[in-house]
C-alpha atoms as a PDB file:
ATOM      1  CA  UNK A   1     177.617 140.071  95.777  1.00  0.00           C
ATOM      2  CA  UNK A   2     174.783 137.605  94.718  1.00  0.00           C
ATOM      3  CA  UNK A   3     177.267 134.840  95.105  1.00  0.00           C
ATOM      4  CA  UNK A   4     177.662 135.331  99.051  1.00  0.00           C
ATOM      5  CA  UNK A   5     174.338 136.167  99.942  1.00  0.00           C
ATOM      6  CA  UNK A   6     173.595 132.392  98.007  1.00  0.00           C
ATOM      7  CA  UNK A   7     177.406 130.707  99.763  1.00  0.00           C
ATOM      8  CA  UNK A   8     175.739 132.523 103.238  1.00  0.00           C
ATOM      9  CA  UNK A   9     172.322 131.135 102.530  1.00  0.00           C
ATOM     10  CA  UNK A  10     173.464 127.453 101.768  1.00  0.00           C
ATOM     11  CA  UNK A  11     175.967 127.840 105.161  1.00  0.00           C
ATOM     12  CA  UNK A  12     172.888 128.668 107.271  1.00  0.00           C
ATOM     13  CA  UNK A  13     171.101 125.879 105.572  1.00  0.00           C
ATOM     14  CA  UNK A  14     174.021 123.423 105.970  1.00  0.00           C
ATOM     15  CA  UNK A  15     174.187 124.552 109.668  1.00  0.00           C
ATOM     16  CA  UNK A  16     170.730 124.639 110.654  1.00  0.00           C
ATOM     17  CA  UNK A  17     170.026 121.379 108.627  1.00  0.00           C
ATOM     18  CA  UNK A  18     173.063 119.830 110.945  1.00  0.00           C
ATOM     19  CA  UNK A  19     171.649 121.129 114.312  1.00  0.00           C
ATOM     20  CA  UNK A  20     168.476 119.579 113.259  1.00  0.00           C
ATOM     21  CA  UNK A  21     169.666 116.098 112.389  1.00  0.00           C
ATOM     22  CA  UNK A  22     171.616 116.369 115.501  1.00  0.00           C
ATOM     23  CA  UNK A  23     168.199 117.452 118.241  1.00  0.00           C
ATOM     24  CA  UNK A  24     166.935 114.648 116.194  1.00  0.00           C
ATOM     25  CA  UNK A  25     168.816 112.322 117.207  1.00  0.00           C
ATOM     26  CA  UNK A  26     168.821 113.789 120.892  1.00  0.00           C
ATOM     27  CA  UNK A  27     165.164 113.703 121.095  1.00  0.00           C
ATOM     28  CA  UNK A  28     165.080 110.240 119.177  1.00  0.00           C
ATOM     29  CA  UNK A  29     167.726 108.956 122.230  1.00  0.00           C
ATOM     30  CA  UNK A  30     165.308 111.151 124.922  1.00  0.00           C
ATOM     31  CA  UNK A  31     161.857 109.716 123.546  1.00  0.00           C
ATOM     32  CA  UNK A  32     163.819 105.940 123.474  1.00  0.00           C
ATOM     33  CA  UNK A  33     164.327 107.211 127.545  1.00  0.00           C
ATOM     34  CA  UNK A  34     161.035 108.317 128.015  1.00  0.00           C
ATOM     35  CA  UNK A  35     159.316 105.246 126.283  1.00  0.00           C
ATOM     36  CA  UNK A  36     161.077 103.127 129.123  1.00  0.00           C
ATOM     37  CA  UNK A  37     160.662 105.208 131.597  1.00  0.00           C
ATOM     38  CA  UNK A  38     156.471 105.545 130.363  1.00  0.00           C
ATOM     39  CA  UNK A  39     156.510 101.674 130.365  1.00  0.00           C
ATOM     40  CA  UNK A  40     158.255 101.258 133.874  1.00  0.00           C
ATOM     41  CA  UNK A  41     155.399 104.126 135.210  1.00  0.00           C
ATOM     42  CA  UNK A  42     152.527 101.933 133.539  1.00  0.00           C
ATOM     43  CA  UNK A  43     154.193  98.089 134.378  1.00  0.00           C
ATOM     44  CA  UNK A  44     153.984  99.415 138.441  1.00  0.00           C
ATOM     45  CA  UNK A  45     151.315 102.221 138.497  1.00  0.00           C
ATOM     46  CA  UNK A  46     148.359 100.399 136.980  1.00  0.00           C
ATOM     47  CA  UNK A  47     148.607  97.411 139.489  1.00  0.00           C
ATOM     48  CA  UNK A  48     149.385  99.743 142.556  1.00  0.00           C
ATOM     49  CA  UNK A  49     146.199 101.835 141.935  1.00  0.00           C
ATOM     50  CA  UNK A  50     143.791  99.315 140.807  1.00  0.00           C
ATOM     51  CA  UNK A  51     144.479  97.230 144.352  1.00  0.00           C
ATOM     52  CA  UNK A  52     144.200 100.590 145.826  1.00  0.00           C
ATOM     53  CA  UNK A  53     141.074 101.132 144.291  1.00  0.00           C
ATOM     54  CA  UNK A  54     140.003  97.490 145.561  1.00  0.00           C
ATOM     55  CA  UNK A  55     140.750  97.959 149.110  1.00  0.00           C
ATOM     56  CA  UNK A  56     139.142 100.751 148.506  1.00  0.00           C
ATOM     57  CA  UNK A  57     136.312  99.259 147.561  1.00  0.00           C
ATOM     58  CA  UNK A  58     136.320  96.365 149.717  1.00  0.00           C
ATOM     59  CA  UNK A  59     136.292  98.636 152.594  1.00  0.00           C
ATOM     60  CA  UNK A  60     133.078 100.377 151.386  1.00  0.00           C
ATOM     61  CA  UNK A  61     131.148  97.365 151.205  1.00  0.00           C
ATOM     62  CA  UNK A  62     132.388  96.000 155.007  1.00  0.00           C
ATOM     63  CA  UNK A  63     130.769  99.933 156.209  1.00  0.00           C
ATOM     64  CA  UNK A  64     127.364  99.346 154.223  1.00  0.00           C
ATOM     65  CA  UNK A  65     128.309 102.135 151.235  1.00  0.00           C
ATOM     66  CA  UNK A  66     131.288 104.574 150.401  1.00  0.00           C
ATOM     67  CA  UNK A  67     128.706 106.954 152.061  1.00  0.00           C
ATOM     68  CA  UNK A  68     128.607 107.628 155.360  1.00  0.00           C
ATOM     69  CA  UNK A  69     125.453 108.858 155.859  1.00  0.00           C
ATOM     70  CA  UNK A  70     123.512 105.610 154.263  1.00  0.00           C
ATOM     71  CA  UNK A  71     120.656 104.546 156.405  1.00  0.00           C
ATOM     72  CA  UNK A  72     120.239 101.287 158.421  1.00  0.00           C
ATOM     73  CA  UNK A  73     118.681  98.252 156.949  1.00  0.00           C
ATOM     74  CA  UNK A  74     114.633  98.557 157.184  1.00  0.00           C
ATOM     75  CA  UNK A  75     113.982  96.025 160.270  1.00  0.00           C
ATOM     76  CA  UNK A  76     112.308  93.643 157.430  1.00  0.00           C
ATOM     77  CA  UNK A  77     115.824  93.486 155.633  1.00  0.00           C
ATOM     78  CA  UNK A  78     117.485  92.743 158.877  1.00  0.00           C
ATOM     79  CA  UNK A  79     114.810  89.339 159.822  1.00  0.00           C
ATOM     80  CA  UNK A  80     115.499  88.302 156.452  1.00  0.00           C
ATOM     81  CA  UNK A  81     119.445  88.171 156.448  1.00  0.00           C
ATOM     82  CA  UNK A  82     119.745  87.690 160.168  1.00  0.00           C
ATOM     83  CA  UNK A  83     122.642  90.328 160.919  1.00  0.00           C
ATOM     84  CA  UNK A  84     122.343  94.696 159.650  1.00  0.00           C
ATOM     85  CA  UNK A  85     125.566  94.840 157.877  1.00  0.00           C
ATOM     86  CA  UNK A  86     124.067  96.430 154.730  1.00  0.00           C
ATOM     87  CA  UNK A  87     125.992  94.996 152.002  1.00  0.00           C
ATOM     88  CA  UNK A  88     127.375  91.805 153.479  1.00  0.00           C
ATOM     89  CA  UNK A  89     125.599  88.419 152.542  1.00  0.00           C
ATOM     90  CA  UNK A  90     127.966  85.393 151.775  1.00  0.00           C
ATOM     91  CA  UNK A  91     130.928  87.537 150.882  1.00  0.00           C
ATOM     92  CA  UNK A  92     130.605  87.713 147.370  1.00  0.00           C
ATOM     93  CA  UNK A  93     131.212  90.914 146.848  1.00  0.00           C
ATOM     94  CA  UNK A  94     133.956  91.536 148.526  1.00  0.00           C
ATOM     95  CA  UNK A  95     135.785  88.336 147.653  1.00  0.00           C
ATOM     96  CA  UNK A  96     135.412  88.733 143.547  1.00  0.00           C
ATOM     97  CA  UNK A  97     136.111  92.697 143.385  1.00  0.00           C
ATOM     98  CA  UNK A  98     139.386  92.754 141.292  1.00  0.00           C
ATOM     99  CA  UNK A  99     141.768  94.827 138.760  1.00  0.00           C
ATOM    100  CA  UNK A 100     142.549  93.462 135.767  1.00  0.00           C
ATOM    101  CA  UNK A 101     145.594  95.490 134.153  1.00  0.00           C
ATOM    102  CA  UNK A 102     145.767  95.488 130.346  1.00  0.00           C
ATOM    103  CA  UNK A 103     148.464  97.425 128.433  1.00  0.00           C
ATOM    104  CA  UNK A 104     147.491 100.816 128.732  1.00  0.00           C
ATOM    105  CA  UNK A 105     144.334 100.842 131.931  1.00  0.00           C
ATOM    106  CA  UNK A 106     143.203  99.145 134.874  1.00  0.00           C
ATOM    107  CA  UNK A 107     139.827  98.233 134.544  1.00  0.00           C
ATOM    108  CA  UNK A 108     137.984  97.511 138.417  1.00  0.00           C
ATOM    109  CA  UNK A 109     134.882  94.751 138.565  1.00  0.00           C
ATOM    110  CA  UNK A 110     133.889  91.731 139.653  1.00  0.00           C
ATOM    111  CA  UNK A 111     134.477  88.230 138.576  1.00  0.00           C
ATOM    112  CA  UNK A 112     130.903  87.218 138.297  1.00  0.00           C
ATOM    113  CA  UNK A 113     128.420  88.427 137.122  1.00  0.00           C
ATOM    114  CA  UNK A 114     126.263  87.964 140.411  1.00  0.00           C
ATOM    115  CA  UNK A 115     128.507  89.994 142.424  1.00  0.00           C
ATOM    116  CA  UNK A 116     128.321  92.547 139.349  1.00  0.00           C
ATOM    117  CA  UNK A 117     124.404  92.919 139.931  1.00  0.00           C
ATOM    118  CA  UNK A 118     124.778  92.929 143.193  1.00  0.00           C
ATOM    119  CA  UNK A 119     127.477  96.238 142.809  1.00  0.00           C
ATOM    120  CA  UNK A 120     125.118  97.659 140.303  1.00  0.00           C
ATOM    121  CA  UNK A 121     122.128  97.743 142.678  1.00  0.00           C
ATOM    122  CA  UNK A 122     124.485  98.992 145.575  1.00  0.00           C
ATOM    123  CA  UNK A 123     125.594 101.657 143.615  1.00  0.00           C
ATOM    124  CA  UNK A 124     122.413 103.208 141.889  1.00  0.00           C
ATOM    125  CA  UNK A 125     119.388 101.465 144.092  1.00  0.00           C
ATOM    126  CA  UNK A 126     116.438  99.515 142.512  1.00  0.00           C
ATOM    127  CA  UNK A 127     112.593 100.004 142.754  1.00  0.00           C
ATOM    128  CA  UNK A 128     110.911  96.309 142.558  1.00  0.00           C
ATOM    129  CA  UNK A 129     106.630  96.077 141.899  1.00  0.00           C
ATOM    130  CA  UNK A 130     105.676  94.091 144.679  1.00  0.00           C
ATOM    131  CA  UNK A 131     104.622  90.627 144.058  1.00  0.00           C
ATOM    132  CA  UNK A 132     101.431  88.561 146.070  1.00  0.00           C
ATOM    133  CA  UNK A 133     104.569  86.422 147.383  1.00  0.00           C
ATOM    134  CA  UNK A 134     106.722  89.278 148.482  1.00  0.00           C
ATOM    135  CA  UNK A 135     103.492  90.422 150.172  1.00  0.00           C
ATOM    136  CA  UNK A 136     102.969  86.806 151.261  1.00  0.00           C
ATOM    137  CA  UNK A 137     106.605  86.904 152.537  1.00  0.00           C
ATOM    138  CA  UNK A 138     106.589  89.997 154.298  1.00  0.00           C
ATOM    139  CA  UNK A 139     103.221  89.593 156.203  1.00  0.00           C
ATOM    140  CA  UNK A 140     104.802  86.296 157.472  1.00  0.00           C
ATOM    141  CA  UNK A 141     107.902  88.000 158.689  1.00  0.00           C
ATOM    142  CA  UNK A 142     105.550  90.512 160.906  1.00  0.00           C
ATOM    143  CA  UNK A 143     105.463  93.645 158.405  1.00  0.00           C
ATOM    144  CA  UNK A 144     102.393  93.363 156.160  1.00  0.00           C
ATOM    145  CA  UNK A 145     102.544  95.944 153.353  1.00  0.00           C
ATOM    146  CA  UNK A 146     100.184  98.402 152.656  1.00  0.00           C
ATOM    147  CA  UNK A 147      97.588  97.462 150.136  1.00  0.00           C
ATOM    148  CA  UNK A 148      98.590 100.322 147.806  1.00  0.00           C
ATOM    149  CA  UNK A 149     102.274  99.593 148.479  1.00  0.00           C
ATOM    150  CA  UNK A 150     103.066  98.397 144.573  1.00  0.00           C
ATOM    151  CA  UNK A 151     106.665  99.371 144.561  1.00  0.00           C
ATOM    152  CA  UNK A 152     109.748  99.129 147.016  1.00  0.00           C
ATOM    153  CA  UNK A 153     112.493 100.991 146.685  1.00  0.00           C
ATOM    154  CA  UNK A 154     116.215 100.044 147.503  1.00  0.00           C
ATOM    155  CA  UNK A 155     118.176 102.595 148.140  1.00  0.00           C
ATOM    156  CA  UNK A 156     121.299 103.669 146.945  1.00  0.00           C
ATOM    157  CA  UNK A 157     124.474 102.568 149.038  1.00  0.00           C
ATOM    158  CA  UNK A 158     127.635 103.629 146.687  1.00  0.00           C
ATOM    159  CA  UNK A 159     130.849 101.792 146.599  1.00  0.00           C
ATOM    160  CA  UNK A 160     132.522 102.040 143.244  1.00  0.00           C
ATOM    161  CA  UNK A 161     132.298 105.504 142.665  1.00  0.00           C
ATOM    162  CA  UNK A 162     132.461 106.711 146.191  1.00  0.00           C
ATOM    163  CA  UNK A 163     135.787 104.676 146.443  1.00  0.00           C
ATOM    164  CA  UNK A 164     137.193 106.616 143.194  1.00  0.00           C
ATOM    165  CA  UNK A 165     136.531 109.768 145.189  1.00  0.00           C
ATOM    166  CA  UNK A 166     137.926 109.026 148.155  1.00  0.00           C
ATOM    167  CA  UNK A 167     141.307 108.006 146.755  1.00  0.00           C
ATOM    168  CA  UNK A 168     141.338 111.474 145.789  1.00  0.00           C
ATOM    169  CA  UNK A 169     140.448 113.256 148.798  1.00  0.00           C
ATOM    170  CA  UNK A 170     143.049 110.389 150.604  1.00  0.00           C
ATOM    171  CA  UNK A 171     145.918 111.216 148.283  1.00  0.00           C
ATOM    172  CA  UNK A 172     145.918 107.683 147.667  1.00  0.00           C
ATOM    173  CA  UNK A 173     146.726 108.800 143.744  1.00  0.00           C
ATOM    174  CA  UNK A 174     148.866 111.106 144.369  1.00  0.00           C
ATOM    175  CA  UNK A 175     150.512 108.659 146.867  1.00  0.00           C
ATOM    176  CA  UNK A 176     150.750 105.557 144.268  1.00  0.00           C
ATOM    177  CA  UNK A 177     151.831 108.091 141.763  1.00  0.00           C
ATOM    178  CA  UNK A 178     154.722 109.419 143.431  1.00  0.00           C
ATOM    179  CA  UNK A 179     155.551 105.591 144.594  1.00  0.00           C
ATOM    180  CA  UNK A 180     155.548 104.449 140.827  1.00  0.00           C
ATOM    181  CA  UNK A 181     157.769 107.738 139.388  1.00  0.00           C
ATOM    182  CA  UNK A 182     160.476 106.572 142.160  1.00  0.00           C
ATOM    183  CA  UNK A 183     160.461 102.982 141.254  1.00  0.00           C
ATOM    184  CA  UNK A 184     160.284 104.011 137.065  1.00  0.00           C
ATOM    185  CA  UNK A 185     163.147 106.435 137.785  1.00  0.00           C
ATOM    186  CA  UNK A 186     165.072 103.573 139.131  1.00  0.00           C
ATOM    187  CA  UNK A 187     164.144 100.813 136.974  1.00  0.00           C
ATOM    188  CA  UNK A 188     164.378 103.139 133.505  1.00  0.00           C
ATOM    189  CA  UNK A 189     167.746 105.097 134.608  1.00  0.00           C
ATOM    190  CA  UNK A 190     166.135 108.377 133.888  1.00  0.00           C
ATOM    191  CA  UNK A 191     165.588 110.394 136.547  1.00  0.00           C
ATOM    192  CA  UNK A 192     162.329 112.026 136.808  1.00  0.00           C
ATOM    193  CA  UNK A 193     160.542 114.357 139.452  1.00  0.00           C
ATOM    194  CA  UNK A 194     157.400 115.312 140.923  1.00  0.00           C
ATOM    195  CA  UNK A 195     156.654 118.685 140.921  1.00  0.00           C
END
């Protein structure tokens, strides 16, 4: 009686062993699938949203901030550029704001480093201690400051971060998502769904 429970044992062993080898090499041949399918996704995803993310981006800066309720340009601000579009100047900004794809992200900046600062200081705002030129400056320009005006502040106008929010509430994500699953289907030969 010993002798079959050990000849059952070993069969279960010999079977289970077998299946194993053999969901193995299933999942070996599915995760080959999936690895091409996962590098299809990433080779069109990346690039779709980060030029999403730069139009994006692009258009925040052509409305003065990814906010909508940012205020006008103080009338100073305006004599000294000669036009009120908040963040427009010589075009900088919206000219250099890029996505540069590496293997596994999409990093979004700017491809110099003055268009960078100027991003920065859209995004968070900047107090500056007043100088005798800027006072010099300004009281030319018809709006003397206030002897105990030491500091201005520059207000926030949000464009990077905004943008990343308003893909969401756009479905733009969703949208390049379900674009890139359709075109990695196709490209990998393993059919995959949204759900």
């Amino acid at each position: 009686m010993s002798g079959k429970g050990y000849y059952r044992t070993r069969t279960v062993t010999k079977t289970v062993k077998i299946d194993i080898i053999s969901d193995f090499r299933e999942a070996m041949d599915l995760g080959q699938e999936l690895a091409l399918f996962v590098s299809a996704f990433s080779k069109d995803f990346l690039p779709r949203i980060g030029q999403v993310a730069v139009k994006q981006i692009q258009s925040n800066i052509r409305r003065g901030g990814g906010n909508a309720t940012s205020s006008p340009l103080h009338p100073m601000t305006i004599s000294l550029k000669g036009h009120k579009h908040p963040l427009i100047n010589t075009g900088n900004m919206i000219k250099t704001v890029k996505a540069t794809v590496t293997r596994h992200r999409v990093d979004i900046g700017w491809a110099n480093a003055k268009a960078n600062k100027t991003a920065a200081i859209a995004d968070y705002g900047i107090t500056i201690p007043v100088t005798e030129g800027m006072r010099r400056l300004f009281a030319g320009k018809g709006f003397p400051l206030k002897s105990s005006t030491t500091l201005l502040r520059v207000k926030p106008r949000p464009i990077t971060g905004t943008a990343i929010q308003q893909m969401f509430d756009n479905n733009s994500w969703d949208r390049a998502f379900e674009q890139s699953m359709t075109i990695a289907s196709k490209n990998s030969g393993l059919a995959m769904t949204v759900v």
